[in-house]
Protein backbone atom coordinates (compact mmCIF):
# COMPACT_ATOMS: atom_id res chain seq x y z
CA UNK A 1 -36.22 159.68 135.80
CA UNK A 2 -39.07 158.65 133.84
CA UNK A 3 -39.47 159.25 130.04
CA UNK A 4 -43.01 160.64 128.88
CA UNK A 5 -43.72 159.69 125.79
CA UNK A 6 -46.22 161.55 123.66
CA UNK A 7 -48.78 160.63 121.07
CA UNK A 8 -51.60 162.55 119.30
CA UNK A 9 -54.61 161.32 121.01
CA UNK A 10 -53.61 161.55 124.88
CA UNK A 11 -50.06 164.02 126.06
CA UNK A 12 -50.29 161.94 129.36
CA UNK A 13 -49.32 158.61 128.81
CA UNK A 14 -46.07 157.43 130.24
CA UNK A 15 -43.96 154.02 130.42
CA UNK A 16 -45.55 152.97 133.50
CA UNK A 17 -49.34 153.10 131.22
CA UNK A 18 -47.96 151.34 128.11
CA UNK A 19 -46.70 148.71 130.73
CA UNK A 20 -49.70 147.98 132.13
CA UNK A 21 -51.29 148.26 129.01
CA UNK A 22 -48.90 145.01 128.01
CA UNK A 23 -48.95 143.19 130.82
CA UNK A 24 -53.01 143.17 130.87
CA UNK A 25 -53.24 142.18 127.36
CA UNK A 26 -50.36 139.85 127.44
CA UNK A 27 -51.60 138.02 130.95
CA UNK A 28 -55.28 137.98 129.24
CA UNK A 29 -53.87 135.52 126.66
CA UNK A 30 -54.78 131.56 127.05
CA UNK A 31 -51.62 129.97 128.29
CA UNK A 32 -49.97 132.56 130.07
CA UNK A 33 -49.39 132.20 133.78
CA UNK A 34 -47.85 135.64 134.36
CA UNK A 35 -45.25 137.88 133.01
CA UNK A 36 -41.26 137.35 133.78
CA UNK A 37 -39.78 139.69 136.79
CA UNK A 38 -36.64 140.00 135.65
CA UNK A 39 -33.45 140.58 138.04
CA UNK A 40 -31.83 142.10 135.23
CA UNK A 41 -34.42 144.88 134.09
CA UNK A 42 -32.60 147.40 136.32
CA UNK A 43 -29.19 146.73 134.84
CA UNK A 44 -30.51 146.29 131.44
CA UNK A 45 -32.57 149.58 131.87
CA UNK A 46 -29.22 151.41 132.64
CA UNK A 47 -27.03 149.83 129.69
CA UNK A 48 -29.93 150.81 126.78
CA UNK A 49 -32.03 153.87 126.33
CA UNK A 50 -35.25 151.74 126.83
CA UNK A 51 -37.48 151.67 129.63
CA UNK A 52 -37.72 148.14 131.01
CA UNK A 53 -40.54 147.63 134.26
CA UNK A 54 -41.36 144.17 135.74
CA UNK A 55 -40.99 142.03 132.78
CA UNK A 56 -41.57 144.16 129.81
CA UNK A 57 -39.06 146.48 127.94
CA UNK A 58 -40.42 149.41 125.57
CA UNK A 59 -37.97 151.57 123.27
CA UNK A 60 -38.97 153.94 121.38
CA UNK A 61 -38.23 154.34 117.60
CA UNK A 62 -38.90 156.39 115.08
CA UNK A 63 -40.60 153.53 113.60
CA UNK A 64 -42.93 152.98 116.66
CA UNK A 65 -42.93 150.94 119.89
CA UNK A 66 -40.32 148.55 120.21
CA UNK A 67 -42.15 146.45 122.57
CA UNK A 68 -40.53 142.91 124.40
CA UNK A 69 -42.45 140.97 126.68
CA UNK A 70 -40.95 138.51 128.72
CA UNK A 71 -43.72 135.41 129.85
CA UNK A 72 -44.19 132.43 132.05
CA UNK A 73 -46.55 129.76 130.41
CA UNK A 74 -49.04 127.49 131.77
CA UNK A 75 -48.04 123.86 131.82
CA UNK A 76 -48.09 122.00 128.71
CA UNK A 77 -49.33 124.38 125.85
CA UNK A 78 -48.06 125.28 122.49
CA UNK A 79 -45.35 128.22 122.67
CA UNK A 80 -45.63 129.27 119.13
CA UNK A 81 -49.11 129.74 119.27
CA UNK A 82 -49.20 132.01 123.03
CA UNK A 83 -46.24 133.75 121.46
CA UNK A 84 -48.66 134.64 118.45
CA UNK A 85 -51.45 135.26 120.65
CA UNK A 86 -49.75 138.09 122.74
CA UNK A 87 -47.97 139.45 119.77
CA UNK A 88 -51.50 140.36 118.48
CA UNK A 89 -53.03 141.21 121.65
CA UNK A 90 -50.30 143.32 122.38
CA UNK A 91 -49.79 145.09 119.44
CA UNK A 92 -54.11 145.89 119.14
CA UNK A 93 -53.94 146.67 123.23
CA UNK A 94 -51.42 149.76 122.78
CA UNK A 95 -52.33 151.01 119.57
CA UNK A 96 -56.44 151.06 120.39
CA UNK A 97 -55.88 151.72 124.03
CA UNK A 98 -52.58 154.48 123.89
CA UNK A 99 -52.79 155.46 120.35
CA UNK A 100 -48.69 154.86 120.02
CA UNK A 101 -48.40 152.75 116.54
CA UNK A 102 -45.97 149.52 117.23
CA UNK A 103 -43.21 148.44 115.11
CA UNK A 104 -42.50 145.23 116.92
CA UNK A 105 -43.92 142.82 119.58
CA UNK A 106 -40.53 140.34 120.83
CA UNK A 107 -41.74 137.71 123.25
CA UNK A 108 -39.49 136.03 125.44
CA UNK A 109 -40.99 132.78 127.28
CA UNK A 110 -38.81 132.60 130.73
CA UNK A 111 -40.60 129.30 131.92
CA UNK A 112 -42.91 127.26 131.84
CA UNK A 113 -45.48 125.83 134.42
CA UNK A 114 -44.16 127.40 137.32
């Protein structure tokens, strides 16, 4: 069953929206191939009360989104700086785009280059 979650500005956004929201801004980044599907999102979905869709994990908290993002980068580029890339990206994407404020952006980079 999917969660709705609710915000001021729009009743009708869902998981699903904030996903795509995430994985546009975070694939829009320099350096990132794509995002991470995960085997384990379906068993890690059922252990925690988070939703977690192809690659990217949102809980909710009373202190905002918690959002994690799991990536594949391009050959050769500088982690630290992606990572800090799609942290911000995110972060502006969902806030401007869904109106939920976000308490955290965790990036996970899965590979590299492939």
């Amino acid at each position: 069953m999917k969660s709705e979650m609710k915000n001021n500005q729009s009743p009708e956004i869902n998981d699903e929206m904030i996903v795509s929201i995430v994985s546009l801004a975070a694939t829009g980044v320099n350096g990132v191939a794509r995002i991470s599907l995960r085997i384990t999102d379906e068993i890690m979905d059922k252990l925690y009360l988070a939703s977690t869709i192809k690659g990217v994990k949102i809980a909710r908290e009373p202190e905002g989104l918690m959002i994690w993002v799991y990536l594949i980068t391009e050959p050769a580029v500088d982690i630290v700086k992606v990572s800090n890339a799609v942290q911000k990206k995110v972060k502006i994407a969902v806030e401007s785009m869904a109106g939920f404020q976000v308490a955290a952006v965790n990036v996970r980079i899965e590979g590299s280059g492939i």
